[in-house]
Protein backbone atom coordinates (compact mmCIF):
# COMPACT_ATOMS: atom_id res chain seq x y z
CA UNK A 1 -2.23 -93.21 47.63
CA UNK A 2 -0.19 -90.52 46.03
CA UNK A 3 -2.50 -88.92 43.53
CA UNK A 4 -6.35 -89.83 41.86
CA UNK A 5 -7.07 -88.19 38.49
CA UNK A 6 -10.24 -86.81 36.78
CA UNK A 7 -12.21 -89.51 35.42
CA UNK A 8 -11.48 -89.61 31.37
CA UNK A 9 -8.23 -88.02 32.11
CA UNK A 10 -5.15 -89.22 31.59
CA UNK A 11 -2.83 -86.92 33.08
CA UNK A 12 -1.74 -86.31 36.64
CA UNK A 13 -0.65 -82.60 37.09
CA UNK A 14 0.23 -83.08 40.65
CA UNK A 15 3.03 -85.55 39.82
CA UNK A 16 4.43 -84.01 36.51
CA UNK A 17 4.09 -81.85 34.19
CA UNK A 18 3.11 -83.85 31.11
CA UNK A 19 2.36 -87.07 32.76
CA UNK A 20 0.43 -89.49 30.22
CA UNK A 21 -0.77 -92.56 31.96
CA UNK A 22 -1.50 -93.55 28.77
CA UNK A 23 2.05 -94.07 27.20
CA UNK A 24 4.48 -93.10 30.40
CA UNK A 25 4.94 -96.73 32.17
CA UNK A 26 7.56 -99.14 30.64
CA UNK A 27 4.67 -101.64 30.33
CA UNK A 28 0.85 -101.69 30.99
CA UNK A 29 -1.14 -105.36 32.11
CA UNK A 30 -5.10 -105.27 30.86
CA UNK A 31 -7.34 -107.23 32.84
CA UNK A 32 -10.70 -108.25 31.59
CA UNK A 33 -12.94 -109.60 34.56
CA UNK A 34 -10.72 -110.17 36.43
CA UNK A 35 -8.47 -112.23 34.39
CA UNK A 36 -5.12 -110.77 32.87
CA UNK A 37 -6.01 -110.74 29.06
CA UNK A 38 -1.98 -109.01 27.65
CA UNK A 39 0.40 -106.89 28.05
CA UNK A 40 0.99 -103.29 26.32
CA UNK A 41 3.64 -100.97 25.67
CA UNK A 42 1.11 -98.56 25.31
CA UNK A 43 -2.80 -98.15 26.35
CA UNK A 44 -4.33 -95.29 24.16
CA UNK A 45 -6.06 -97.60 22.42
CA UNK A 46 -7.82 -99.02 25.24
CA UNK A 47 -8.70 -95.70 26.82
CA UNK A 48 -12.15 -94.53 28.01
CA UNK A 49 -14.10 -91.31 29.14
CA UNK A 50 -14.88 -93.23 32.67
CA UNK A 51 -11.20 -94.14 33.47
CA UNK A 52 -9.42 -92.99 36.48
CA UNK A 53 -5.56 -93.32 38.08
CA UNK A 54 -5.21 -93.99 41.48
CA UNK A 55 -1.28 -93.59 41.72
CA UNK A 56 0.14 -95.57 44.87
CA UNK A 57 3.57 -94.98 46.12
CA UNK A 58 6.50 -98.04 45.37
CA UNK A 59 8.93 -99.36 47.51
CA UNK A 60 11.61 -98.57 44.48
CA UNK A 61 11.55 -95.04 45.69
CA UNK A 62 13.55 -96.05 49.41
CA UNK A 63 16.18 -98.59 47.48
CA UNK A 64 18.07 -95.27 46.68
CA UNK A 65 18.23 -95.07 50.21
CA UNK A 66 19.40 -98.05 51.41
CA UNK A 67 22.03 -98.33 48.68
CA UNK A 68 23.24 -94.64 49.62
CA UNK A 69 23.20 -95.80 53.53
CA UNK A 70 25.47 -99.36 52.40
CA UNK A 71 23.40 -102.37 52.35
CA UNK A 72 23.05 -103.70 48.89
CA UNK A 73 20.05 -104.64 46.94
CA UNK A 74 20.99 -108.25 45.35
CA UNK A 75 17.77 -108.05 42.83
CA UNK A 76 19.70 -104.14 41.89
CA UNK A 77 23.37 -106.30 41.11
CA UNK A 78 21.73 -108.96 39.08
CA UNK A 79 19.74 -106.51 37.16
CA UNK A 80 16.41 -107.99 38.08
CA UNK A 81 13.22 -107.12 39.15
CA UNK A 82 12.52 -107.21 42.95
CA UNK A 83 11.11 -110.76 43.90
CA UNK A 84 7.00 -110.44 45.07
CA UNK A 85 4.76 -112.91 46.91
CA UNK A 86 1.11 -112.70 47.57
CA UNK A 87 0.77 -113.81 51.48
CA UNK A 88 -2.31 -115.90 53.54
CA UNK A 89 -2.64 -112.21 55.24
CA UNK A 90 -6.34 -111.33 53.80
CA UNK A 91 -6.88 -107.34 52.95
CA UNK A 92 -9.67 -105.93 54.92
CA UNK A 93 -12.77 -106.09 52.28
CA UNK A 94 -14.09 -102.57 50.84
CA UNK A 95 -17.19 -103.47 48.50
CA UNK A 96 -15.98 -106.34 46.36
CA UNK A 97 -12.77 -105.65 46.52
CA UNK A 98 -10.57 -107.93 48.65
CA UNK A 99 -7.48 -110.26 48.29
CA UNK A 100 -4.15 -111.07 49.62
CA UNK A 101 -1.76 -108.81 50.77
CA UNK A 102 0.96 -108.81 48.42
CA UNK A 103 4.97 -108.32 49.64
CA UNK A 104 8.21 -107.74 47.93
CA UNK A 105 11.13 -109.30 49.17
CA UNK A 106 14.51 -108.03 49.39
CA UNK A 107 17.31 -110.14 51.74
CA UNK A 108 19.56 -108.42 53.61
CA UNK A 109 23.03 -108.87 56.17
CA UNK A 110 21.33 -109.98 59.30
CA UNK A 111 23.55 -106.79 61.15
CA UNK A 112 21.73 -104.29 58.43
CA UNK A 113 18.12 -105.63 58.91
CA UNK A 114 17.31 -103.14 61.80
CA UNK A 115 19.01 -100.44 59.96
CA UNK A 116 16.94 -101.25 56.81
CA UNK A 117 13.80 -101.15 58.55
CA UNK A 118 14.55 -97.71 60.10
CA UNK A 119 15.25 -95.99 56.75
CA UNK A 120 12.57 -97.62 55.32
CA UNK A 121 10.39 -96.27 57.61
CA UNK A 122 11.47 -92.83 56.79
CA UNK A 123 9.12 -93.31 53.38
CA UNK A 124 5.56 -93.84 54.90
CA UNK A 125 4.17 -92.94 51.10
CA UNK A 126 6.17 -96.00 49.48
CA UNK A 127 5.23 -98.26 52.21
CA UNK A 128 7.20 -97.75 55.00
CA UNK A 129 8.82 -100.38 57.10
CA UNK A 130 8.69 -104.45 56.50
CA UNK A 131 5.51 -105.67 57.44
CA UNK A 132 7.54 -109.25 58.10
CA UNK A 133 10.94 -110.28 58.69
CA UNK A 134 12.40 -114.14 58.32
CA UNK A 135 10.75 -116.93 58.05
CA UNK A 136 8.10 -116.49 54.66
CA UNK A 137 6.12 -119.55 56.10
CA UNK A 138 5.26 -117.74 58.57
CA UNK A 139 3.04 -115.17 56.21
CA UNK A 140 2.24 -118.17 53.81
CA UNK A 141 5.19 -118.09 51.87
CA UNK A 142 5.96 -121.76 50.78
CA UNK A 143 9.16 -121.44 48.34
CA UNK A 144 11.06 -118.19 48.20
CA UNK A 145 12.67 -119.32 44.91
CA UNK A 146 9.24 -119.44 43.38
CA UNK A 147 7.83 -115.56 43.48
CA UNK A 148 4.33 -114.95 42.16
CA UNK A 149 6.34 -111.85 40.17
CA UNK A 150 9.16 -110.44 39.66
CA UNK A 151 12.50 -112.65 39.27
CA UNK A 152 13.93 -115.47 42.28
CA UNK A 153 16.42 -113.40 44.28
CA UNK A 154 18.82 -115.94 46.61
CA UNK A 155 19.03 -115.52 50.59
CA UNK A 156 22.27 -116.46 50.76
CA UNK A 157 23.36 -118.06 54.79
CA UNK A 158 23.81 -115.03 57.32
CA UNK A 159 20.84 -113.09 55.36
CA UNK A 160 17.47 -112.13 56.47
CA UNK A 161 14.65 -111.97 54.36
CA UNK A 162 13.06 -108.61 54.99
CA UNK A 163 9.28 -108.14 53.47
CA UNK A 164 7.49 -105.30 52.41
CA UNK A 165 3.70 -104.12 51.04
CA UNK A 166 3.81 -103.80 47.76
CA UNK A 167 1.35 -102.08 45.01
CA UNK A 168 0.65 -104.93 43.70
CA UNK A 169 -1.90 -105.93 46.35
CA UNK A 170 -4.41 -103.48 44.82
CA UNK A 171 -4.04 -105.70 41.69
CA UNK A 172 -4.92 -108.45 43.50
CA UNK A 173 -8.22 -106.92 44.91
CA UNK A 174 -9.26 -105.69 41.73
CA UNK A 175 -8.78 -109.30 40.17
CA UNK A 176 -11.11 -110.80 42.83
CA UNK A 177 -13.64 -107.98 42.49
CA UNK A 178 -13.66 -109.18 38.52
CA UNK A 179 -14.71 -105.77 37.00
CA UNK A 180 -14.89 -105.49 33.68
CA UNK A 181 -11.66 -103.73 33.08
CA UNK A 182 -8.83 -102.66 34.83
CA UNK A 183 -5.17 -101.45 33.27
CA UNK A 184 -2.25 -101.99 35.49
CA UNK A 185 1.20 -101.38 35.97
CA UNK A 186 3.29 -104.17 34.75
CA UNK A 187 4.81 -105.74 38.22
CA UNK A 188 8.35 -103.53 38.46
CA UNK A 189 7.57 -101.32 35.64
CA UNK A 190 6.64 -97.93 37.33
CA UNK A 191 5.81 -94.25 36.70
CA UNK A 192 8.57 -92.05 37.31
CA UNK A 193 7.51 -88.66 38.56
CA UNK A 194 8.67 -85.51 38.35
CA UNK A 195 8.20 -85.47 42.55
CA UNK A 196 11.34 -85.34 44.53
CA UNK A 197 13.00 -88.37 46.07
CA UNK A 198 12.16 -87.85 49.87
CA UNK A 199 14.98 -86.67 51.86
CA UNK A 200 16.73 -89.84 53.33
């Protein structure tokens, strides 16, 4: 959790100067109990007095990393979004929120795997290291080519298939706690900062 605004508030001083949750993501998802009712380009219209941010860190931030260190992104070539599965590994309940944990995938050269998870690790605030490496049956992934979001990204043979949390768990918790309303990042479409990439 990077940053929690004022409730009614739509900016976020500590990340930016001018920040407008309202209007500064590429595109906004409105759920309505529970259940994803559209997509926005914008969410003025749908703001209240009782809203409040909670900004979590993305696992974007590190690719600049591991691009800058030599192992290539495949999803980054293609110009696609990063390939995400929600997992049989249950979130530990808080109230009535609760869900699957939710990874994105990204394969890499079985000789930069180890390498990928180090760096990785170096960005504890945008999730850190994998949480799972190989085999996605083994976290209750049945068909890589088949993401819950994002776009299909190919392992191709000598690959691993390296796993990380990803933001959109929280998503997935509010969607089983079925409040009223919740507005959401659209999966890959982040806030930018003004917040310094993290020394690699």
């Amino acid at each position: 959790l990077l940053a929690v605004s004022r409730p009614g508030d739509p900016h976020v001083p500590a990340l930016g100067a001018g920040i407008d949750m309202r209007t500064d993501l590429p595109r906004y998802r409105v759920y309505r109990d529970g259940v994803l009712a559209g997509e926005q380009a914008e969410i003025g219209d749908l703001w209240r007095d009782d809203l409040v941010t909670f900004v979590i860190g993305c696992s974007f931030t590190f690719e600049r990393a591991l691009t800058a260190a030599g192992i290539p992104l495949r999803h980054l070539q293609q110009g696609r979004n990063v390939a995400m599965y929600r997992t049989n590994i249950p979130t530990i309940p808080a109230g009535p929120f609760h869900g699957p944990l939710v990874v994105s995938m990204r394969p890499v050269a079985a000789s930069d795997a180890a390498r990928a998870a180090d760096i990785t690790g170096r960005f504890p605030d945008m999730h850190g290291r994998p949480v799972h490496a190989g085999d996605p049956a083994a976290i209750g992934i049945a068909d890589l080519s088949a993401p819950d979001y994002g776009d299909p990204i190919a392992v191709l043979p000598g690959e691993v298939p390296l796993f990380w949390a990803c933001g959109v768990t929280s998503q997935a918790a509010l969607e089983a706690a079925r409040i009223p309303l919740f507005l959401a990042h659209a999966p890959g479409c982040m806030l930018i900062t003004d917040l310094r990439h993290p020394a690699a």
